[in-house]
Protein backbone atom coordinates (compact mmCIF):
# COMPACT_ATOMS: atom_id res chain seq x y z
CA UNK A 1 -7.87 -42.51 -48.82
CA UNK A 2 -11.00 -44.19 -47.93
CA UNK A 3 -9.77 -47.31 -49.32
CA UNK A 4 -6.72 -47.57 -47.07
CA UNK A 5 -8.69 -48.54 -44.35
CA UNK A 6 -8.98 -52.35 -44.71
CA UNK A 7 -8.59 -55.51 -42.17
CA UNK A 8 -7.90 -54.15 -38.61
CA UNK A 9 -7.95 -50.41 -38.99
CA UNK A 10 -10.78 -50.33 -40.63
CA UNK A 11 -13.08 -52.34 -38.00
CA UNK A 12 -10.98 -49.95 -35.01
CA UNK A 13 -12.14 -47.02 -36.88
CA UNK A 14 -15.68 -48.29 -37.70
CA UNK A 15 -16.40 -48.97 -33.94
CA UNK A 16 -14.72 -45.16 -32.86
CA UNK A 17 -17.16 -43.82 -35.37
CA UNK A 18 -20.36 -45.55 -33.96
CA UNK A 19 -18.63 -44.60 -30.25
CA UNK A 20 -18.50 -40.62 -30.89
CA UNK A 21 -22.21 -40.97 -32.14
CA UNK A 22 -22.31 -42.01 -35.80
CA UNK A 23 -22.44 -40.76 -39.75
CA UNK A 24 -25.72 -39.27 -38.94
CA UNK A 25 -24.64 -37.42 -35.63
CA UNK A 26 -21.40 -35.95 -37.61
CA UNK A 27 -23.42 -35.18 -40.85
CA UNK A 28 -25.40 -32.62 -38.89
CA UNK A 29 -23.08 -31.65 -36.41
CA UNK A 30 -23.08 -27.68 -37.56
CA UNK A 31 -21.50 -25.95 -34.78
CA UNK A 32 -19.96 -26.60 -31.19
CA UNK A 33 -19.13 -23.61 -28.96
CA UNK A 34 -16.41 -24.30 -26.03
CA UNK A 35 -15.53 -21.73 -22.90
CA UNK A 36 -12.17 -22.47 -21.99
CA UNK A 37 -11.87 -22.04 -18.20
CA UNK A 38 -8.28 -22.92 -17.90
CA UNK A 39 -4.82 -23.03 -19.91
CA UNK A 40 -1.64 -23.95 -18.10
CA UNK A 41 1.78 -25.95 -18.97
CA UNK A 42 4.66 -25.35 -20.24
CA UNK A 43 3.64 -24.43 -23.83
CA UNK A 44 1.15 -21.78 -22.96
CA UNK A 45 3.44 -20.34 -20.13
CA UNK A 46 6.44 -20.35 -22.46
CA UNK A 47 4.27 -18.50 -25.55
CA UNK A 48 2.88 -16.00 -23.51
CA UNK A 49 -0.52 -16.92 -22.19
CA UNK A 50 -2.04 -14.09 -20.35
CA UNK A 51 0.73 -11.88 -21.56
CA UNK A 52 1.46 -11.78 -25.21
CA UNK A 53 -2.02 -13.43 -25.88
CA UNK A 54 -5.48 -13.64 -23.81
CA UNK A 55 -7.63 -16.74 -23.44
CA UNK A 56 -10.78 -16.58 -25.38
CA UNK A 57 -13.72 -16.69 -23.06
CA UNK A 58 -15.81 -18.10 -26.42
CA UNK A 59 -14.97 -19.96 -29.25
CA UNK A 60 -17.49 -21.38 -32.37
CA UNK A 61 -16.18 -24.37 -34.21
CA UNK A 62 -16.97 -25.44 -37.66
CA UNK A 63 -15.17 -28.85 -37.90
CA UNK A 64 -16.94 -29.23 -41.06
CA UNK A 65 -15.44 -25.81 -42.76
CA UNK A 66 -12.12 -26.38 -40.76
CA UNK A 67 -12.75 -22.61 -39.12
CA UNK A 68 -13.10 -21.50 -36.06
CA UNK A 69 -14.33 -18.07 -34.46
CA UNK A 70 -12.64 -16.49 -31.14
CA UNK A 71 -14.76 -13.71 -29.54
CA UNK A 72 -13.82 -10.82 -27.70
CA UNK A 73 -10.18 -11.86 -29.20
CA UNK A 74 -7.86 -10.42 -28.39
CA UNK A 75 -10.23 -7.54 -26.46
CA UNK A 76 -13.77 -7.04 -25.96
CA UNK A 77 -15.79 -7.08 -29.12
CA UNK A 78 -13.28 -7.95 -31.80
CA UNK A 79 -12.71 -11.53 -33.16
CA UNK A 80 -10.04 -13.67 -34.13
CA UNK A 81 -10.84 -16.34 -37.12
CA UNK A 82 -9.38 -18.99 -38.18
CA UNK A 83 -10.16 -20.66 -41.29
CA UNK A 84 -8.31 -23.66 -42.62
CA UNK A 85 -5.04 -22.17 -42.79
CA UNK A 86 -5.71 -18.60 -42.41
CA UNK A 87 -5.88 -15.65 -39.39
CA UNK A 88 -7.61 -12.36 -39.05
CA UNK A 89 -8.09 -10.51 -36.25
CA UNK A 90 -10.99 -8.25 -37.25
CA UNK A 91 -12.91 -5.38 -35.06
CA UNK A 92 -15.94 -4.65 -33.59
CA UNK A 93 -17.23 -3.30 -37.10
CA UNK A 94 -15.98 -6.66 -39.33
CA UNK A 95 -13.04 -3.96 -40.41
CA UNK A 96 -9.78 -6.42 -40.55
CA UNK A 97 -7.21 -5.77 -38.21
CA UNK A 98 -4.79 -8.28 -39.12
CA UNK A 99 -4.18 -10.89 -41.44
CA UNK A 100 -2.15 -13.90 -42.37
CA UNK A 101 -3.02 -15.90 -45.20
CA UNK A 102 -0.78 -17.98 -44.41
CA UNK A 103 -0.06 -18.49 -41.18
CA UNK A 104 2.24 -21.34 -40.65
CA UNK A 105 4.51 -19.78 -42.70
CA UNK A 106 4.75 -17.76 -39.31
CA UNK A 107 6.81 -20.05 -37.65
CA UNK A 108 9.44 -20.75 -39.62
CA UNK A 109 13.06 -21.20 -38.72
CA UNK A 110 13.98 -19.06 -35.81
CA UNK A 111 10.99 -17.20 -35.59
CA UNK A 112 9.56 -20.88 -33.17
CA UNK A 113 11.45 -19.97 -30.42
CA UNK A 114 9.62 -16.55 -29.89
CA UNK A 115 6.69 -15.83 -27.53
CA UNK A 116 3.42 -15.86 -29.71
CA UNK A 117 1.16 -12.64 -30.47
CA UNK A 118 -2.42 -13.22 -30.59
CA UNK A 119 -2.46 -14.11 -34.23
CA UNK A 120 0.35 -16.90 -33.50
CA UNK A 121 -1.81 -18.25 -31.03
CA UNK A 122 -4.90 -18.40 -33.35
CA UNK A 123 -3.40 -20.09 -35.55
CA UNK A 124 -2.29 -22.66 -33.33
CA UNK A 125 -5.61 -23.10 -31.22
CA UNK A 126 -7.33 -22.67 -34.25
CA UNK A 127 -6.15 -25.30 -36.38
CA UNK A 128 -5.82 -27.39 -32.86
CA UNK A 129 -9.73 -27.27 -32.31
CA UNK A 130 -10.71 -27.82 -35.66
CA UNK A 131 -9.22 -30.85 -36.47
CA UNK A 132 -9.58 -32.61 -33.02
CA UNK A 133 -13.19 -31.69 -32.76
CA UNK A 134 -13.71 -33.28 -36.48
CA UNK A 135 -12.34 -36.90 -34.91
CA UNK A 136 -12.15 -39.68 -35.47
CA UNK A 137 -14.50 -38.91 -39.17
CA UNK A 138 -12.22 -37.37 -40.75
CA UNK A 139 -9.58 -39.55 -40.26
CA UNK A 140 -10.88 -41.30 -43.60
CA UNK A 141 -9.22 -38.65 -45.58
CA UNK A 142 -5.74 -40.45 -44.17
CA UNK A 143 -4.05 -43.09 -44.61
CA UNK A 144 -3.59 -45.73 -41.89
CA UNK A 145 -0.05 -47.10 -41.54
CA UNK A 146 0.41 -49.72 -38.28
CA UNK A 147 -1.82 -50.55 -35.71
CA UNK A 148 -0.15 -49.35 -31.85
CA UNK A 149 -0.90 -50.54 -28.75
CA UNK A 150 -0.51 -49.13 -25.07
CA UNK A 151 -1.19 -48.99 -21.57
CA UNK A 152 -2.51 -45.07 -20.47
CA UNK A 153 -4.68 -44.04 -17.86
CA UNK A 154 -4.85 -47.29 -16.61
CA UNK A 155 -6.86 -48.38 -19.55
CA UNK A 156 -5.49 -50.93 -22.32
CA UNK A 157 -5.50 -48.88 -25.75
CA UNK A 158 -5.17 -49.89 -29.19
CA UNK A 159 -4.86 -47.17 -32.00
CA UNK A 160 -3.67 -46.62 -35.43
CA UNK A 161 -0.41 -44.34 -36.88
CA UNK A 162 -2.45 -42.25 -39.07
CA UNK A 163 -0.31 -40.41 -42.71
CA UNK A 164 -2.64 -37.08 -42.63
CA UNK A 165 -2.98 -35.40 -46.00
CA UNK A 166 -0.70 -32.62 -46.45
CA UNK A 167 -2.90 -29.60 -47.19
CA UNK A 168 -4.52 -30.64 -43.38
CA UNK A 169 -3.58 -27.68 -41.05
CA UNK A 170 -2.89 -30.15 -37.77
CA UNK A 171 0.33 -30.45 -35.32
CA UNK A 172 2.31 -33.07 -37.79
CA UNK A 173 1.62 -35.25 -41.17
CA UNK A 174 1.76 -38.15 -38.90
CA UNK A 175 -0.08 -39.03 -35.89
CA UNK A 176 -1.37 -41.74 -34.06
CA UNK A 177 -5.24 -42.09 -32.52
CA UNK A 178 -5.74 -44.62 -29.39
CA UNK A 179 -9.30 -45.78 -28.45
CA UNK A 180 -10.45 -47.50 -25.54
CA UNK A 181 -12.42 -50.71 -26.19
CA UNK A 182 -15.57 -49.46 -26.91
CA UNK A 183 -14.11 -47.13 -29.48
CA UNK A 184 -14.06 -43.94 -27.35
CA UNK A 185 -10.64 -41.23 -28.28
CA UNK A 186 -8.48 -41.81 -25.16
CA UNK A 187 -4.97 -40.20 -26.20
CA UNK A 188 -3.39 -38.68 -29.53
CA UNK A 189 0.23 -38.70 -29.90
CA UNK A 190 1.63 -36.43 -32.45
CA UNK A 191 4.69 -33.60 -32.54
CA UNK A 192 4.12 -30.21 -32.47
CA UNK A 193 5.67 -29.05 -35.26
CA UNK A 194 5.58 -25.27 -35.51
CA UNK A 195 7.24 -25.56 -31.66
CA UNK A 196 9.73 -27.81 -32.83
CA UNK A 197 10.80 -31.22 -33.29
CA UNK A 198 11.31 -32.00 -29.64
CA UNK A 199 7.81 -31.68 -28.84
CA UNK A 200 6.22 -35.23 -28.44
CA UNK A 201 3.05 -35.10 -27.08
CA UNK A 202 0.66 -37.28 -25.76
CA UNK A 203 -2.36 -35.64 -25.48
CA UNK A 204 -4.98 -37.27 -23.28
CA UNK A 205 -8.91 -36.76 -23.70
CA UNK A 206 -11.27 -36.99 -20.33
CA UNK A 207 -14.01 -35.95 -19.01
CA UNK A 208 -16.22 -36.45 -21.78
CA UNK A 209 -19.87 -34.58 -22.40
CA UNK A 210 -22.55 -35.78 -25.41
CA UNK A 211 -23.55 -32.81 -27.26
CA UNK A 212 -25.14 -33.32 -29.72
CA UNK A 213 -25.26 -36.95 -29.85
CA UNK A 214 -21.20 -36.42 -29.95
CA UNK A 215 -19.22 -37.14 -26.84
CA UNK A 216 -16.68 -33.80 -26.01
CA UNK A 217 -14.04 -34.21 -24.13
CA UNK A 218 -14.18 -31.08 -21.64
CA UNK A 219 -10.56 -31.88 -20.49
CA UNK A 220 -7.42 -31.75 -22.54
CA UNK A 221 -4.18 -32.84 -20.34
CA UNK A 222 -0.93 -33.37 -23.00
CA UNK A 223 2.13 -34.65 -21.48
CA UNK A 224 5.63 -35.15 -22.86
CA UNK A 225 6.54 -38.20 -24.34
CA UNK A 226 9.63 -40.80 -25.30
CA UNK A 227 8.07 -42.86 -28.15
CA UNK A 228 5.16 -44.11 -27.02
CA UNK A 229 6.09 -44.15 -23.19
CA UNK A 230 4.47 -40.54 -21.46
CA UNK A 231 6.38 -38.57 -18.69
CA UNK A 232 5.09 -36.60 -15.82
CA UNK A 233 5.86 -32.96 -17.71
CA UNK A 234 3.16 -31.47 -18.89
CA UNK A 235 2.81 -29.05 -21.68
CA UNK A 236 -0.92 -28.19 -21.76
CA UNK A 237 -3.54 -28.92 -19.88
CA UNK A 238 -7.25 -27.08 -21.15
CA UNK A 239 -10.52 -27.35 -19.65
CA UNK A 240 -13.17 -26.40 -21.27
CA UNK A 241 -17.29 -25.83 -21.25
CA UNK A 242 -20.11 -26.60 -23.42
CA UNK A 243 -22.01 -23.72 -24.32
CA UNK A 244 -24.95 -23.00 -26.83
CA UNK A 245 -23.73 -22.55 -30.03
């Protein structure tokens, strides 16, 4: 797909990459642990945060391996994992609890509409972290199809509608990237599939740290949108901590 990227999307992805630190900074990028401190909206309220599922007070990601590790998930000392596609819950001892090969399959049909169970949620925070914490690098492996342009945060954006490949675990095959003018991830639109058709997001990065040479976002605010035009409704809003790896 590399050689989709020509004329205009190709120089707007260029500068994004030198922006969020570079080849070199993503070649050896290993690891990034996050400590979410809040989860709130309408999507976590609706699923059953804090009922059906916890909050992970850790969680390891391997953009590189697509995986990610929740501890003390859903209780103290076992572990959720998440690894390009598939869920486990597994306990203290490494014995598997749980597990869905493949979990998308999950939330098919009528089977959307219910609350999630901490494997449901895995999967979706899981594949979530994974592929936004791999950005905008791996968007080489898609194909660009129109250069966008809006107005958000009170910052002029220009982005690119991005065709994803299909074996990608993400929110939707297509979805589109906006960067600021120095190249920095402002706002992803995309629908949430496995919730349902209806949910347009536009999801809205701030408050950025540099760890390892990479700038993190350490705020996550998605709203509802109409096309490219956002609303005041949110659905999520995360905020999240750096922590050693």
């Amino acid at each position: 797909m590399a050689n989709d990227w020509t004329g205009e999307a190709r120089a707007l992805l260029d500068r994004a990459i030198g922006r969020h630190g570079g080849w070199p900074a993503w070649e050896a990028l290993d690891c990034l642990t996050v400590a979410p401190r809040q989860l709130s909206g309408m999507l976590p309220s609706l699923k059953g945060v804090g009922r059906t599922f916890p909050i992970p007070p850790r969680v390891d990601i391997f953009p590189h391996q697509y995986r990610c590790v929740f501890h003390d998930y859903p209780t103290a000392g076992q572990r959720g994992i998440f690894a390009a596609g598939a869920v486990e819950l597994v306990d203290a001892a490494g014995a598997v609890i749980e597990s869905h090969p493949e979990a998308r399959a999950r939330f098919r049909g009528l089977r959307k509409w219910r609350r999630w169970s901490p494997a449901d949620a895995l999967y979706f925070f899981g594949y979530a972290l994974s592929h936004y914490h791999g950005l905008p690098f791996t968007l080489l492996q898609g194909r660009p199809l129109a250069i966008r342009r809006v107005r958000c945060d009170g910052r002029k954006l220009t982005g690119v509608e991005v065709e994803l490949p299909a074996d990608l675990h993400t929110h939707s095959r297509r979805q589109t990237f906006y960067f600021d003018d120095e190249g920095l991830l402002r706002r992803h639109d995309y629908v949430a599939d496995i919730v349902g058709w209806w949910a347009c997001g536009a999801h809205l990065w701030r408050d950025f740290e540099t760890a390892r040479g990479i700038p993190i976002p350490r705020e996550r605010h998605v709203v509802a949108r109409v096309r490219r035009a956002t609303t005041p409704f949110v659905a999520l809003h995360a905020e999240l901590d750096l922590a050693p790896s």
